[in-house]
Protein backbone atom coordinates (compact mmCIF):
# COMPACT_ATOMS: atom_id res chain seq x y z
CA UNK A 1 100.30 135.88 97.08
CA UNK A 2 99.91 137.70 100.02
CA UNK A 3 98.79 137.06 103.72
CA UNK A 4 94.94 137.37 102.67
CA UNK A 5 95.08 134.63 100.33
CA UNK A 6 97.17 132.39 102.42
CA UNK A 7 94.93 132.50 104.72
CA UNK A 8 92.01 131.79 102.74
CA UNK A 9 94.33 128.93 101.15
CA UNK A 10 94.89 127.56 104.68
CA UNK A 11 91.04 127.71 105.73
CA UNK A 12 90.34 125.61 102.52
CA UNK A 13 92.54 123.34 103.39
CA UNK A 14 91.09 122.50 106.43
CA UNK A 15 87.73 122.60 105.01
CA UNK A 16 87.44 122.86 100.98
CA UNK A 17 83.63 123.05 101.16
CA UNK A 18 83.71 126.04 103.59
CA UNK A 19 81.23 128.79 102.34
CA UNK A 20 82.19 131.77 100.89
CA UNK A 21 80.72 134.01 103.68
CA UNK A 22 82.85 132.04 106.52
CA UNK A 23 85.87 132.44 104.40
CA UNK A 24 85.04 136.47 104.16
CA UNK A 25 84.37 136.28 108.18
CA UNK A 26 87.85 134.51 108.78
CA UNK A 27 89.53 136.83 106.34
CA UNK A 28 87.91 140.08 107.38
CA UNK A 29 87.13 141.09 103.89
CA UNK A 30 84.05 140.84 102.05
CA UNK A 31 82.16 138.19 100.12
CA UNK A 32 83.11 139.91 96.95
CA UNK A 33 86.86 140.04 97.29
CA UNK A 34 86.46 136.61 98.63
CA UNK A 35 85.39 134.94 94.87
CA UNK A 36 87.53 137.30 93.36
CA UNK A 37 90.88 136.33 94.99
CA UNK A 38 89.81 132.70 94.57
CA UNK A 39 89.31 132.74 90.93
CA UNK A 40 92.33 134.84 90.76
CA UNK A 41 94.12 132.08 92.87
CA UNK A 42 92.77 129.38 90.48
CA UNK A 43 93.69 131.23 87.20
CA UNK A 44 96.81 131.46 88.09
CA UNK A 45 97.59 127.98 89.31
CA UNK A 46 97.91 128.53 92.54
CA UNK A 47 94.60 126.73 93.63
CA UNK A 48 94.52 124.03 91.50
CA UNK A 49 91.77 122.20 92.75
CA UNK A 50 89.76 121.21 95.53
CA UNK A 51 89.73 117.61 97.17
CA UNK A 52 87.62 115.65 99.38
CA UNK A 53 89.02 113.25 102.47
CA UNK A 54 86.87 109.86 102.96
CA UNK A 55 86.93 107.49 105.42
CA UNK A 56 87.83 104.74 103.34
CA UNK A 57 91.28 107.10 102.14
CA UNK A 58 92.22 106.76 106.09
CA UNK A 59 91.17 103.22 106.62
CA UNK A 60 92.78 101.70 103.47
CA UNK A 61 95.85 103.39 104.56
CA UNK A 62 95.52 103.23 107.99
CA UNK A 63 99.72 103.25 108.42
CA UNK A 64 100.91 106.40 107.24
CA UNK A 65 104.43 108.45 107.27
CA UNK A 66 106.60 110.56 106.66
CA UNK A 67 110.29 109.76 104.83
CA UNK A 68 112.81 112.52 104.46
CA UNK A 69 115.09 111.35 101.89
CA UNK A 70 118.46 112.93 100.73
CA UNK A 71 119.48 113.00 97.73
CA UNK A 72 122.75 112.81 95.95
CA UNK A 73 123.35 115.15 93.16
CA UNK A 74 120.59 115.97 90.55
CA UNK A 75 119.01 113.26 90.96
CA UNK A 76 116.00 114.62 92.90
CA UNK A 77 113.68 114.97 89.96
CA UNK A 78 113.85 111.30 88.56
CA UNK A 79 113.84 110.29 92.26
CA UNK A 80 110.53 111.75 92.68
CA UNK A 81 109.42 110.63 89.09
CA UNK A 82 109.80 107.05 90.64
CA UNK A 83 108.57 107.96 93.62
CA UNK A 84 105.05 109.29 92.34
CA UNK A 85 104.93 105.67 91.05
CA UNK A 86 104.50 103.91 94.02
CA UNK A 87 100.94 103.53 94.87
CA UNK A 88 101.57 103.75 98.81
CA UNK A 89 103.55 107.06 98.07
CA UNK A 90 100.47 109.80 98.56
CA UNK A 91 102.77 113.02 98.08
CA UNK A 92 105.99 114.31 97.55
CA UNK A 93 107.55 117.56 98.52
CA UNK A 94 111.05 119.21 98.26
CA UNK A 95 112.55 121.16 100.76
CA UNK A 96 115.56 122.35 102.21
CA UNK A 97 118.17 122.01 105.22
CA UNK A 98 119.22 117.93 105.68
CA UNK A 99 116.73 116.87 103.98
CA UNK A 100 115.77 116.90 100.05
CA UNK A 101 112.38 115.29 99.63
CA UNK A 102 109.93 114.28 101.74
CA UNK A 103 107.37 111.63 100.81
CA UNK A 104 104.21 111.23 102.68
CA UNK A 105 103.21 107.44 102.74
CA UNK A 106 100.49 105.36 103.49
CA UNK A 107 100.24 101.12 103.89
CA UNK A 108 97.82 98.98 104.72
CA UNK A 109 100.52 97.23 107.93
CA UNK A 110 103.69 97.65 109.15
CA UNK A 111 105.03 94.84 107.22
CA UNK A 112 103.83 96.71 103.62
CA UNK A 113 105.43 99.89 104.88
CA UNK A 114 108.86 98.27 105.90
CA UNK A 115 108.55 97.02 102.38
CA UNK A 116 108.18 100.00 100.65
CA UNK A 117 110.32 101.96 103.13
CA UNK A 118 113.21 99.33 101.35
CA UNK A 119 112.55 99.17 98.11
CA UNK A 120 112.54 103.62 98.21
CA UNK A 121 115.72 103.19 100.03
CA UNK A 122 117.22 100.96 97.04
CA UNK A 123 116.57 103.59 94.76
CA UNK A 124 119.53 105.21 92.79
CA UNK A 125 120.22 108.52 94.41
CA UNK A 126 118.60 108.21 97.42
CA UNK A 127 121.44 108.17 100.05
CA UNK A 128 120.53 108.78 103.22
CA UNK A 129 116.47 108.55 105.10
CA UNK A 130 114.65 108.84 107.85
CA UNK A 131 111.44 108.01 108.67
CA UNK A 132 108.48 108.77 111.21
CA UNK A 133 105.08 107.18 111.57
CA UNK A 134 102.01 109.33 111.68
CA UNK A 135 100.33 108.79 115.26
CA UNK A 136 97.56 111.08 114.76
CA UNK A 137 96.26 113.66 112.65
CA UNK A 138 95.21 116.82 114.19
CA UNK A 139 93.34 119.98 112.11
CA UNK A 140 93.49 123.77 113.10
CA UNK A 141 91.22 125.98 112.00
């Protein structure tokens, strides 16, 4: 993956409906290579699909953060296998420096995320978090 494609990677994020031709204008490549480094992109996995964001995804979590967990040992994979089950638990990536995992959340109150903010803390393997709330959500194009 080079530059070209992460770009075109970051413009669909930002917009996954965003027309070929704007892509090729953002890029400054053609339409052609445009479809072609897509379905490249999606055969091999690295695009593997497209989403939409609704209003009622923001207002029926309209608390939202993000936890940076550490993790002790190898424990990181079942940790996020039991994260991925909680239904206020949107995403989870791994990463490096302090911090092993962070989890992208999202409750309907304060009270439901302070729940599940303790019940991921009682998990086995998770030793150490820290947590910041989502104020406001900005996009770049």
């Amino acid at each position: 993956m080079d530059n070209t494609d992460r770009m075109l990677i970051g413009a669909l994020r930002r917009d996954a409906r965003m027309p070929v031709s704007e892509l090729a204008g953002i890029a400054g490549i053609t339409r052609a290579t445009v479809r072609a480094r897509l379905a490249r992109l999606t055969a091999t996995g690295a695009i593997r699909g497209y989403t939409v964001l609704t209003a009622e995804d923001v207002e029926t979590s309209p608390v939202r953060g993000l936890m940076m967990l550490a993790i002790e040992g190898a424990a990181a994979e079942r940790v996020t296998r039991e994260l991925l089950r909680l239904p206020e638990v949107v995403m989870v990536h791994s990463t490096n420096g302090r911090w092993d995992l962070i989890a992208e959340l999202g409750a309907g109150s304060l009270p439901e995320l302070d729940r599940v903010l303790a019940e991921i803390r009682r998990l086995r393997g998770v030793s150490a978090s820290e947590t910041n709330l989502l104020l406001n959500t900005r996009r770049g194009r």
